[in-house]
Protein backbone atom coordinates (compact mmCIF):
# COMPACT_ATOMS: atom_id res chain seq x y z
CA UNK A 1 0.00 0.00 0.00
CA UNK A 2 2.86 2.90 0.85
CA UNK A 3 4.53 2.00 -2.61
CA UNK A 4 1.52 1.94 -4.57
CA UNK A 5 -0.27 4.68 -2.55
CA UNK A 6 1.83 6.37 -0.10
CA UNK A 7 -0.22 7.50 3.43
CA UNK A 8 -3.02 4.62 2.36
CA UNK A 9 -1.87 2.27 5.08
CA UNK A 10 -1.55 5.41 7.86
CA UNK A 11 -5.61 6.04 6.35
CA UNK A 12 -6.75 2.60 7.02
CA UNK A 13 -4.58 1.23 10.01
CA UNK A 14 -2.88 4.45 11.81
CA UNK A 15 -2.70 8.34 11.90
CA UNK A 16 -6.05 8.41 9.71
CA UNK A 17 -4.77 12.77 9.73
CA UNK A 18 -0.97 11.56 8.22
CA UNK A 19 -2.38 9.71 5.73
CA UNK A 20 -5.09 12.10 4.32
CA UNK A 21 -2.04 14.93 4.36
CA UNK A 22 0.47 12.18 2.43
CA UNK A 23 -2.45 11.00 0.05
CA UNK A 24 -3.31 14.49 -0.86
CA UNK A 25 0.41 15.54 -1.29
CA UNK A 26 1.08 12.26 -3.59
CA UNK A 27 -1.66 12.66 -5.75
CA UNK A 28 -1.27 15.99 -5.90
CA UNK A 29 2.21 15.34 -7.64
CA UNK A 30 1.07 12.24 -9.33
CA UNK A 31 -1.55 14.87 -11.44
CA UNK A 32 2.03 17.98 -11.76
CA UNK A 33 4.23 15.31 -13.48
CA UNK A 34 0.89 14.25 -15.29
CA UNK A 35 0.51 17.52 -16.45
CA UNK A 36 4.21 18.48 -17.02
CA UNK A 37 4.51 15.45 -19.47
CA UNK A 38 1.52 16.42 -21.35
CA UNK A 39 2.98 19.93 -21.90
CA UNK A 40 6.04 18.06 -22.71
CA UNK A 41 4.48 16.20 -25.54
CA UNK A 42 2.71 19.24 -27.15
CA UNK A 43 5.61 21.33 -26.66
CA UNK A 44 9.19 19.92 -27.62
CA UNK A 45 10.96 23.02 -25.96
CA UNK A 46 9.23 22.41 -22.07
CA UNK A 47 11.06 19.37 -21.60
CA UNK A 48 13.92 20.97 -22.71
CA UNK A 49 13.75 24.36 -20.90
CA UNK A 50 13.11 22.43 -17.23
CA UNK A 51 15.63 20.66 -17.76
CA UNK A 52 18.33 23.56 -18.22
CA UNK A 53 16.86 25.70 -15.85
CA UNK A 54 19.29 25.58 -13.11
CA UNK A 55 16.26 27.28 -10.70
CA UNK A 56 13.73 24.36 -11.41
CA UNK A 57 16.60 21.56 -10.70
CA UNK A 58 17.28 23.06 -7.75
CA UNK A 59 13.82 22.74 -6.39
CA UNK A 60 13.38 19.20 -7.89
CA UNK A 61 17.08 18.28 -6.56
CA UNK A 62 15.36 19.45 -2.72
CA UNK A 63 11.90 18.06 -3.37
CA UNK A 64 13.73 14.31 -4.27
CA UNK A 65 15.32 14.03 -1.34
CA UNK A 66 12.51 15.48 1.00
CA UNK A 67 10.34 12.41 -1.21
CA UNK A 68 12.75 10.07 0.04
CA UNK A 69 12.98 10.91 3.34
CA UNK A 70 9.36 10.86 4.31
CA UNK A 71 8.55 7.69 2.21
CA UNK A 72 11.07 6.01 4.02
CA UNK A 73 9.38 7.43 7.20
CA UNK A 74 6.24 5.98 5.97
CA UNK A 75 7.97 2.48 5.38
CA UNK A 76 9.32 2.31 8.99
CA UNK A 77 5.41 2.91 10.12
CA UNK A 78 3.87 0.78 7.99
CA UNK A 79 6.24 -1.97 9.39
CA UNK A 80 5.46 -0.95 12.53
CA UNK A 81 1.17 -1.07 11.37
CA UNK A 82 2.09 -4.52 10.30
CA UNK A 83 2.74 -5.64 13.61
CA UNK A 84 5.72 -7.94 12.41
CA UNK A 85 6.41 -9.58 15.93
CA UNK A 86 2.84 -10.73 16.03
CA UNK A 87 3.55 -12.99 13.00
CA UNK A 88 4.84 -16.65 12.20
CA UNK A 89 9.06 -16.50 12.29
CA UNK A 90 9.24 -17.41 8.83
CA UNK A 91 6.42 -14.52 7.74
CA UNK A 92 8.00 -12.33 9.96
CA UNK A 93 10.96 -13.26 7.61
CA UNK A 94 9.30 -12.82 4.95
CA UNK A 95 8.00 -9.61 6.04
CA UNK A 96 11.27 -8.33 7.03
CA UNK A 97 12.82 -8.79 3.62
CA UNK A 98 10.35 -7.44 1.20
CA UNK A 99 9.54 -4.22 3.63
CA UNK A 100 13.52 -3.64 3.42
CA UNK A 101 13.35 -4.32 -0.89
CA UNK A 102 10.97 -1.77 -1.25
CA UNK A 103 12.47 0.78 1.39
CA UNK A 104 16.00 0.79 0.12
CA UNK A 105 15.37 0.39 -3.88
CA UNK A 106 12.35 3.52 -3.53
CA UNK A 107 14.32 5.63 -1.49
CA UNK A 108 17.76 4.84 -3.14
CA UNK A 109 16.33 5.64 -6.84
CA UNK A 110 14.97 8.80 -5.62
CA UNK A 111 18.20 9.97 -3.75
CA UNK A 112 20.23 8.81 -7.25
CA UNK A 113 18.05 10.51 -9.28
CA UNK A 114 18.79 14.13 -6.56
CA UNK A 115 22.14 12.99 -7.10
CA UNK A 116 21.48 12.91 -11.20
CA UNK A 117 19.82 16.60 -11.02
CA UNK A 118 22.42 18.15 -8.88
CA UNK A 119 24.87 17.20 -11.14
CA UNK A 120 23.18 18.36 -13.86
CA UNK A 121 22.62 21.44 -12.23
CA UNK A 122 26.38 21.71 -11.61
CA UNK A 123 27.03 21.24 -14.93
CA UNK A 124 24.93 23.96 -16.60
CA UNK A 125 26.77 26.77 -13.84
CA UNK A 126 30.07 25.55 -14.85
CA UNK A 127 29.50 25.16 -18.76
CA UNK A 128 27.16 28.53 -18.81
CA UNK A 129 28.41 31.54 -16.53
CA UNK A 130 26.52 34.82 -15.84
CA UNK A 131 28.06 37.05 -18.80
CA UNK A 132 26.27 40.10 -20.69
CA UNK A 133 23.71 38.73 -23.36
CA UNK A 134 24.12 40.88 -26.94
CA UNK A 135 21.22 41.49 -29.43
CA UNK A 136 21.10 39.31 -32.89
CA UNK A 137 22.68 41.28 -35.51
CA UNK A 138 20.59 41.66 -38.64
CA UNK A 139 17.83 39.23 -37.82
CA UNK A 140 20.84 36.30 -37.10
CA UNK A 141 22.52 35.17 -34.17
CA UNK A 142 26.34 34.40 -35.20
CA UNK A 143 28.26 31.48 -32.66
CA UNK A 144 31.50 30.31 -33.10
CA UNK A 145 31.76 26.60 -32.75
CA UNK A 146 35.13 25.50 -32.28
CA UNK A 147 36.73 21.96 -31.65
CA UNK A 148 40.04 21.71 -30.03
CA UNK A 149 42.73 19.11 -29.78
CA UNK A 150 42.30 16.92 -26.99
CA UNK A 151 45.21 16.93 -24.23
CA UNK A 152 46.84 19.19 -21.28
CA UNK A 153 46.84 22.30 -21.94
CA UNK A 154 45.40 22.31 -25.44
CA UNK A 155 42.27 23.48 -24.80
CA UNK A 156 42.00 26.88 -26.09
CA UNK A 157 45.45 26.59 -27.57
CA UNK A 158 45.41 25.06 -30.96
CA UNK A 159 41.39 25.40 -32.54
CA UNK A 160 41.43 22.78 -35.36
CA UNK A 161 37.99 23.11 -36.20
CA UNK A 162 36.14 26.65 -37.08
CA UNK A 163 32.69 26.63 -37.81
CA UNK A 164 30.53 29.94 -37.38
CA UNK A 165 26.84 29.06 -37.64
CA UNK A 166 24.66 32.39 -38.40
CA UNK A 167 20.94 31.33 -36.57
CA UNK A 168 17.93 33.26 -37.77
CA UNK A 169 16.69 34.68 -34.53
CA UNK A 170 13.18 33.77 -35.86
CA UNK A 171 13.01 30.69 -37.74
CA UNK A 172 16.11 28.98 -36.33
CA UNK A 173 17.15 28.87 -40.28
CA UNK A 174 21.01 27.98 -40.05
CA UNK A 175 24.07 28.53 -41.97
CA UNK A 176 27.15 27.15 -41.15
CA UNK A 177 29.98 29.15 -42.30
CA UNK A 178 33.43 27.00 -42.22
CA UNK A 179 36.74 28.39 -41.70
CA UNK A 180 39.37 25.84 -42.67
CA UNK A 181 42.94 25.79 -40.25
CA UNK A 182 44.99 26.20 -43.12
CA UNK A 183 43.91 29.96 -43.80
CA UNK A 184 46.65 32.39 -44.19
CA UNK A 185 46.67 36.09 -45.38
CA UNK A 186 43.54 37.11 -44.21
CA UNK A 187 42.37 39.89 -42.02
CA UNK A 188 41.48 40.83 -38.52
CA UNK A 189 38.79 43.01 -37.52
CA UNK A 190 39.41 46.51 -37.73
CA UNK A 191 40.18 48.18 -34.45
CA UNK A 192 41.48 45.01 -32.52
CA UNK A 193 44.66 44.24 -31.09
CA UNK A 194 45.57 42.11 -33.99
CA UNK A 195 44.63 44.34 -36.87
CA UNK A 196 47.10 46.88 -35.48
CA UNK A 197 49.79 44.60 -35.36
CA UNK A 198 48.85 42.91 -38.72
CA UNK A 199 47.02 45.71 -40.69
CA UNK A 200 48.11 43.82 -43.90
CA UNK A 201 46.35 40.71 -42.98
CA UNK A 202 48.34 37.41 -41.00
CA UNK A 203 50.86 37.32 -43.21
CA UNK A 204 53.81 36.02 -41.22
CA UNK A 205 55.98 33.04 -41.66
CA UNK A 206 54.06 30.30 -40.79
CA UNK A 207 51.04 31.91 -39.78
CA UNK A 208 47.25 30.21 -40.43
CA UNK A 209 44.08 30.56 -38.69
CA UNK A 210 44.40 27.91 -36.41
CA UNK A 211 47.62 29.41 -34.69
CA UNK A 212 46.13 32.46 -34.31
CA UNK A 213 45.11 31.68 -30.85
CA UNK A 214 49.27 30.76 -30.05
CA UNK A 215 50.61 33.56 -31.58
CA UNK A 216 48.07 35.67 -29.18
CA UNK A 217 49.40 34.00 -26.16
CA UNK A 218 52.97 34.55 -27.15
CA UNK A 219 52.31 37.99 -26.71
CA UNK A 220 50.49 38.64 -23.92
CA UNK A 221 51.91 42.29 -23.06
CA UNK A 222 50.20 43.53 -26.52
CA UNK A 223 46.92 42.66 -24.70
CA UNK A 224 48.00 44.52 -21.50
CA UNK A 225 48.70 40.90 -19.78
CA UNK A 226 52.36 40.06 -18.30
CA UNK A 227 54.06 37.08 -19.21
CA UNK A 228 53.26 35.62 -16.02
CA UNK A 229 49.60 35.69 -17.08
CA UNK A 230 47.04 33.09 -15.71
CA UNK A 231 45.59 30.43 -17.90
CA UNK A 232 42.49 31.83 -17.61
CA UNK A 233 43.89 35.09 -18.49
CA UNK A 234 45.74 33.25 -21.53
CA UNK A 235 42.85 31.95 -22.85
CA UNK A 236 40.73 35.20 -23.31
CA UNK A 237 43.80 36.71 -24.97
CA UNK A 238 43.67 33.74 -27.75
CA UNK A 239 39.58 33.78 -27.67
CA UNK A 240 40.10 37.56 -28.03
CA UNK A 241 42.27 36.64 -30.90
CA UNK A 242 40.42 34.17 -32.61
CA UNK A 243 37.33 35.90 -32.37
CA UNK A 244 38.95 39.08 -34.09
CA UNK A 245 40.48 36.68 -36.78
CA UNK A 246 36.65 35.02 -37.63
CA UNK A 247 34.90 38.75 -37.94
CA UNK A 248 38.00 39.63 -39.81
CA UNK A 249 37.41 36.98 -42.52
CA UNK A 250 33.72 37.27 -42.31
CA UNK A 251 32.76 40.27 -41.52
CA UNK A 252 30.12 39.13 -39.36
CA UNK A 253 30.01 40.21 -35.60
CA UNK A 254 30.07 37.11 -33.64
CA UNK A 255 27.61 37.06 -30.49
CA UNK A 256 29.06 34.08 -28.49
CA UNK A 257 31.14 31.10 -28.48
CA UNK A 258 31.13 27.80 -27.89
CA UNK A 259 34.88 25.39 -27.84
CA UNK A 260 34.56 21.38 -27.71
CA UNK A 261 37.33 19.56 -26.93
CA UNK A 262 37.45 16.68 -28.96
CA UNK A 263 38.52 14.16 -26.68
CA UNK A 264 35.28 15.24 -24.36
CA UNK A 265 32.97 14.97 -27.79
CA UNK A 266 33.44 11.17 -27.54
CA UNK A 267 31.87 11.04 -23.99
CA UNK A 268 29.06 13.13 -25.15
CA UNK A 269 27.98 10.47 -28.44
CA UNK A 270 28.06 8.14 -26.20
CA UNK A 271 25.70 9.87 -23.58
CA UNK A 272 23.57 10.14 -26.29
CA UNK A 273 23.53 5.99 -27.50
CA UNK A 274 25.77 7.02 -30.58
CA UNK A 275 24.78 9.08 -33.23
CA UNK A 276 23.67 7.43 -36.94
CA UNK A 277 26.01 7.89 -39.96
CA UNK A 278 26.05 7.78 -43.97
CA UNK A 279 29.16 6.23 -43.78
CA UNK A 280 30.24 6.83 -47.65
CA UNK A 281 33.82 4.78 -47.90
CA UNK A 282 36.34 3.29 -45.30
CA UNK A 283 37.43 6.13 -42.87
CA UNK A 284 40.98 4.89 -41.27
CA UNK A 285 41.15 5.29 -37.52
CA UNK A 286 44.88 6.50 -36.66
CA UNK A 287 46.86 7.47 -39.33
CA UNK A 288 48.74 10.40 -40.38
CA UNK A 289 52.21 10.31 -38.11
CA UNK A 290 50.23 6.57 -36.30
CA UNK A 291 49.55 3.71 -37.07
CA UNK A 292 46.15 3.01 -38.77
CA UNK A 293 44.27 0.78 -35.54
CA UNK A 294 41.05 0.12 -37.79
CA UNK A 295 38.36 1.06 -39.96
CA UNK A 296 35.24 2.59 -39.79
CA UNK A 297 33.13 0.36 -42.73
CA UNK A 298 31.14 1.93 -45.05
CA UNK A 299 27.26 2.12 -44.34
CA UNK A 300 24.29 3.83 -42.97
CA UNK A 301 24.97 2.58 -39.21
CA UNK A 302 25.44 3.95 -35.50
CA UNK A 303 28.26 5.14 -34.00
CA UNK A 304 29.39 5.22 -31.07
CA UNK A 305 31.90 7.73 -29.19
CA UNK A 306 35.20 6.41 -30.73
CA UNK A 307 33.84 6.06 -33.94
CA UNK A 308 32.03 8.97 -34.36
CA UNK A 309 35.21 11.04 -33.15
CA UNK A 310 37.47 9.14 -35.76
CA UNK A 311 34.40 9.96 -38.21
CA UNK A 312 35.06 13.12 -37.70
CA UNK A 313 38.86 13.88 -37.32
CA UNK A 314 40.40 11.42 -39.89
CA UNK A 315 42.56 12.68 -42.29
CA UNK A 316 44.42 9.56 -43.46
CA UNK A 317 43.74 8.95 -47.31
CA UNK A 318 41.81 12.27 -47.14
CA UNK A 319 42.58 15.84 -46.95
CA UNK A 320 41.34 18.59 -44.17
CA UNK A 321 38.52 19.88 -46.20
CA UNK A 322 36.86 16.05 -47.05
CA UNK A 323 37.13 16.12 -43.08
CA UNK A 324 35.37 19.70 -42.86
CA UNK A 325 32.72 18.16 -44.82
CA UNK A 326 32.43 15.10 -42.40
CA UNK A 327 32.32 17.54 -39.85
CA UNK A 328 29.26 19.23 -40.58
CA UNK A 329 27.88 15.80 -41.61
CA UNK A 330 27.93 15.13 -37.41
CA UNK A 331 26.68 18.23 -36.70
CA UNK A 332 24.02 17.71 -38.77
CA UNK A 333 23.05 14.41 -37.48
CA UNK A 334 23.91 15.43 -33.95
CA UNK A 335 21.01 18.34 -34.17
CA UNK A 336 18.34 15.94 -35.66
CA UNK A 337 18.74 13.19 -33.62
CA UNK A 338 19.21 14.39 -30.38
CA UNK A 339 15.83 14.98 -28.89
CA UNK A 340 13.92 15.86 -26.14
CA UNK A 341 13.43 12.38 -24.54
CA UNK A 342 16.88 11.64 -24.98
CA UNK A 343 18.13 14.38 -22.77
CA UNK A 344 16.03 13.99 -20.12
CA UNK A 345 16.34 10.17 -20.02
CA UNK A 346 20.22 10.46 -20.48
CA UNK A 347 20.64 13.92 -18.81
CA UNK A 348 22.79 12.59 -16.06
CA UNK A 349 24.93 11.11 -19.03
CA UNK A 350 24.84 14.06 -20.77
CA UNK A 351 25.51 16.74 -18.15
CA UNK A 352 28.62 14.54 -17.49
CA UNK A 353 30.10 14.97 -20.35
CA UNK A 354 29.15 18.15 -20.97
CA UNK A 355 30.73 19.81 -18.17
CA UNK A 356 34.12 18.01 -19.73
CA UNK A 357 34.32 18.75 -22.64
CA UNK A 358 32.62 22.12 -23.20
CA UNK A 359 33.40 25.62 -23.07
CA UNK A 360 31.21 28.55 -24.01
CA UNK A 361 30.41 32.30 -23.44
CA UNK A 362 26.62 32.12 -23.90
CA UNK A 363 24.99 32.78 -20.65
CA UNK A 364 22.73 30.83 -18.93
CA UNK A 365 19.90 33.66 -18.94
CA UNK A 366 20.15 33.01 -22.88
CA UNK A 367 19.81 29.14 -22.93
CA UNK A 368 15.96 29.50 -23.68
CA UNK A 369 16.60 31.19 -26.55
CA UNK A 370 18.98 29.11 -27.64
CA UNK A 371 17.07 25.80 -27.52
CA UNK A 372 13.94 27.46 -28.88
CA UNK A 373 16.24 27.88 -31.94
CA UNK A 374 17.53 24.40 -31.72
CA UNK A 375 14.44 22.98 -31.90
CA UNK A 376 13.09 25.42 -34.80
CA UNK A 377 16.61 25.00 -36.43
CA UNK A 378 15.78 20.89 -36.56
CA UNK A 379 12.61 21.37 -39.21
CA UNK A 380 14.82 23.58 -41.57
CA UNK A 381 17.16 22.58 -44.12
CA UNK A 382 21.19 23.59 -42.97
CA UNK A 383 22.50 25.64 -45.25
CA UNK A 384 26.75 25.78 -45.61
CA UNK A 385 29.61 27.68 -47.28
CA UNK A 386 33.06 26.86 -47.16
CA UNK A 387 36.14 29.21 -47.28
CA UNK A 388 37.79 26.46 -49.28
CA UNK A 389 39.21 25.04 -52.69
CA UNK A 390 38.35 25.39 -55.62
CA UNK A 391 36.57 28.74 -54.66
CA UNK A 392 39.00 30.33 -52.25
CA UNK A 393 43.07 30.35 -52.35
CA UNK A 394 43.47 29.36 -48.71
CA UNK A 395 47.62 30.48 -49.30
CA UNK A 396 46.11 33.74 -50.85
CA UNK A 397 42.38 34.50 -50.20
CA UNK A 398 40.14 37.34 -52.25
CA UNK A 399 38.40 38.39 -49.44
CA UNK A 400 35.95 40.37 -52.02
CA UNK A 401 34.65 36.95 -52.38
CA UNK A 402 34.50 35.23 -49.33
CA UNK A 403 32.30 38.15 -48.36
CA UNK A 404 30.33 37.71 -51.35
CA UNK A 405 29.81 33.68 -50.72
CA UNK A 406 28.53 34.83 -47.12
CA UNK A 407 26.10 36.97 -48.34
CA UNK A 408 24.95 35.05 -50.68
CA UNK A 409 24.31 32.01 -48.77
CA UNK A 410 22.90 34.09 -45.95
CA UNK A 411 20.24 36.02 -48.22
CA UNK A 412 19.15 32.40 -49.27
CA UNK A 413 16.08 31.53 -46.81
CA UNK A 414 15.01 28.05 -46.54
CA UNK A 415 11.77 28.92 -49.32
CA UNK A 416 13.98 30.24 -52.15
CA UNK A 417 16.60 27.71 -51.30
CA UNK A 418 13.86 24.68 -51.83
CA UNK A 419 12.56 27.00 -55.19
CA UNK A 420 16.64 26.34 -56.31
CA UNK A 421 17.05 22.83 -55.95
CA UNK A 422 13.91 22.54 -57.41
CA UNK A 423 14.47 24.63 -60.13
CA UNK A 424 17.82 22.97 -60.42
CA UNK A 425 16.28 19.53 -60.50
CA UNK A 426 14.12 20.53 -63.62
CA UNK A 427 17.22 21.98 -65.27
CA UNK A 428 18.68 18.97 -65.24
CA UNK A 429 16.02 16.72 -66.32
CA UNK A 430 15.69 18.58 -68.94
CA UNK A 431 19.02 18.57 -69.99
CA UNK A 432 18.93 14.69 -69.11
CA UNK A 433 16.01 14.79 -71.60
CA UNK A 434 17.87 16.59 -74.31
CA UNK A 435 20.76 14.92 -74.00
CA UNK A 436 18.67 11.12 -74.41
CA UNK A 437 16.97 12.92 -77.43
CA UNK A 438 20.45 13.46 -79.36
CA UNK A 439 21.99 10.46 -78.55
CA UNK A 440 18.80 8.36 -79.02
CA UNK A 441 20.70 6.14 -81.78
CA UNK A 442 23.45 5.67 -79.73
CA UNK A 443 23.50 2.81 -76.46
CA UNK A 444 22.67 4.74 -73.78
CA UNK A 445 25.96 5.00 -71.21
CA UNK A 446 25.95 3.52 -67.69
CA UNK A 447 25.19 6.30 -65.01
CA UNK A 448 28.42 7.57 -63.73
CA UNK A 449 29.12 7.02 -59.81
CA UNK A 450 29.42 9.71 -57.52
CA UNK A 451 32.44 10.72 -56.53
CA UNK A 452 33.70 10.23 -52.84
CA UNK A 453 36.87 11.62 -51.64
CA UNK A 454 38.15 10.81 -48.03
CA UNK A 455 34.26 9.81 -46.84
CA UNK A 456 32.81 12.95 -48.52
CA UNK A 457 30.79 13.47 -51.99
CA UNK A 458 33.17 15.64 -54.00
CA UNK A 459 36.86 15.89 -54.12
CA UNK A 460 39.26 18.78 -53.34
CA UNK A 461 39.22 20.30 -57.04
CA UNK A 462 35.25 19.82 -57.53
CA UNK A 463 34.41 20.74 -54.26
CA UNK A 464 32.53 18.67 -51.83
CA UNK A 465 29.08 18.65 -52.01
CA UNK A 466 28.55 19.11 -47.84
CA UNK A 467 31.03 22.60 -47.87
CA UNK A 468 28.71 24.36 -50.26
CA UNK A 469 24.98 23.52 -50.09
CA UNK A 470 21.74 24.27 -49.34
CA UNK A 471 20.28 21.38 -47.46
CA UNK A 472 23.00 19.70 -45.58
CA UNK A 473 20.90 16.29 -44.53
CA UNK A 474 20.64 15.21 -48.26
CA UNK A 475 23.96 16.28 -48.72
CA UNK A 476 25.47 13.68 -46.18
């Protein structure tokens, strides 16, 4: 009766006033998580906003372990109700063990699952800290998404991965802008520290986007830090940096940022049960200065942590902008399938790993907004553009057109991006058509495979399909 229907047995055999109270109280929360999972299943974005609201854990974290407590109270008196010394030894026995079964595994789960939310809570106030929230610019909400090289001290040291997505602040309508490492010559934005010293663009021996960050923290005193400055203090300087460097070459104003280390992204795939992949042609694990361990086989299958990291980092028989491609590929697949039910079924998983392997200066005050836009962002097509071969001289880069590929792809909304393809897709039928019409006497030629380079549809002088397109699903 006190699992089923805690305070019944205090109603029928006890405190007949304890039991109405604990009744009431337990129904009364019975018909709240009723309710809150009917919401929930209307409205994607209520699971997900109680569940990142550090305010609401709290209260859930206190009201867990206040629901343990007093049903374990109401255990102990309900053995007592029982009368146990009244019965047969072997009953009382009996008695004895499946009163304890049912005390320890209720009140145990619901202390975990405190344990679970506190954590989580933790998590959110160390991933997301209390900074200033900025305005979209232009109707879009620009965040840097950068991966970093696993290892001591390399976190906010060496960015291999740049990827600015620009968010429509009302239809969650993405674009993600990539930035490959290898950039050289480009700009900074005017004004900062590192326009002043390189009003010419990077142009220095050696010098590429992805060492931007280093070069910052080799000179700490032209940031007015000493060279006894803290890491902490380090890292702004080279987020300072890098941040100048991606507004330089984009000439967007970036809003916030968010740096995953890479060796952390494997915990989080796995908190999630893997993530599903086209897998397109045998992607080496190791490689490139290692030994090659395995292979990743080709075919639509999950992966899991490992696997989806290798996925995404491999660059043996492949070159960095197949991997760029790959990239988005995951973060494609990463935004569809994660859902609602899977974070709050997994959150302890997930908070976990997030709190290792993330870094970000979006505030918590803004995560509403930011998961509203997830969500929206997960019925739209992605749209990309890469700052790569065959369009852009990575050694040498027109910046007159890198601006000009921005634009463009950002004045595409996810309408007149459908009316392309599908105007495209009649061009080339007809052409199809036209071409079957001339060459009617002729046997018709096999179709001609699609090309995959390194995992990726394309190949460096072609371009890859996923680095320049308007609906990044079909493209992976």
């Amino acid at each position: 009766m006190t699992l089923v229907l805690p305070g019944s047995a205090q109603l029928v055999a006890g405190n007949r006033r304890v039991g109405r109270v604990v009744l009431r109280v337990w129904l009364g929360l019975v018909g709240v998580v009723a309710l809150l999972a009917l919401v929930s299943l209307v409205w994607d974005g209520f699971a997900f906003s109680l569940a990142l609201n550090t305010d609401v854990l709290g209260v859930l974290r206190l009201l867990l372990i206040v629901l343990a407590l007093g049903w374990a109270a109401l255990f102990v008196d309900a053995w007592r109700l029982g009368e146990p010394m009244t019965l047969q030894r072997n009953r009382r026995l009996v008695a004895v063990g499946v009163n304890g079964v049912l005390c320890f595994s209720v009140v145990g789960s619901l202390l975990f699952g405190a344990h679970i939310v506190g954590a989580g809570q933790g998590a959110i106030q160390t991933v997301f800290g209390e900074g200033e929230a900025t305005e979209a610019t232009a109707g879009r909400y620009n965040v840097l998404l950068l991966g970093a090289d696993a290892g001591d001290g390399r976190i906010g040291l060496r960015t291999d991965s740049m990827t600015l997505a620009s968010i429509d602040e009302e239809t969650g309508e993405t674009v993600l802008v990539s930035l490959p490492r290898n950039l050289a010559n480009f700009p900074f934005a005017p004004g900062s520290v590192m326009d002043e010293q390189f009003p010419d663009g990077f142009d220095c021996e050696g010098c590429y986007l992805n060492g931007v960050t280093t070069w910052a923290t080799d000179h700490p005193d032209l940031f007015g830090a000493s060279r006894s400055a803290s890491e902490d203090e380090l890292f702004e300087i080279g987020m300072d940096a890098t941040l100048s460097a991606v507004e330089g070459v984009t000439d967007l104003e970036v809003n916030y940022w968010a740096m995953v280390d890479m060796g952390g992204f494997e915990r989080l795939v796995d908190a999630v049960g893997g993530v599903e992949m086209n897998v397109r042609s045998r992607i080496p694990i190791g490689g490139v200065g290692s030994p090659v361990y395995g292979y990743i086989e080709p075919g639509v299958q999950q992966l899991d942590g490992y696997e989806a990291l290798w996925f995404s980092r491999s660059r043996e028989d492949s070159d960095d902008y197949s991997r760029m491609a790959r990239q988005k590929c995951v973060m494609s697949a990463m935004l569809q399938q994660l859902d609602p039910t899977t974070l709050v079924s997994r959150f302890g998983e997930i908070a976990a790993a997030g709190s290792a392997m993330l870094e970000t200066s979006i505030p918590r005050s803004e995560l509403d907004t930011f998961v509203d836009l997830a969500l929206k962002a997960r019925h739209e097509p992605i749209a990309t553009v890469s700052i790569v071969p065959p369009a852009v001289d990575t050694a040498n880069p027109d910046m007159a057109v890198v601006h000009r590929m921005i634009d463009d792809a950002l004045g595409r909304s996810a309408a007149s991006a459908g009316a392309e393809a599908e105007a495209q897709a009649e061009a080339e039928a007809e052409a199809e058509a036209d071409a079957a019409a001339s060459d009617a006497a002729t046997e018709p030629a096999a179709d001609a495979e699609p090309v995959v380079t390194g995992g990726s549809l394309g190949s460096r002088d072609d371009g890859y399909t996923a680095n320049e397109t308007t609906d990044l699903g079909s493209s992976c």
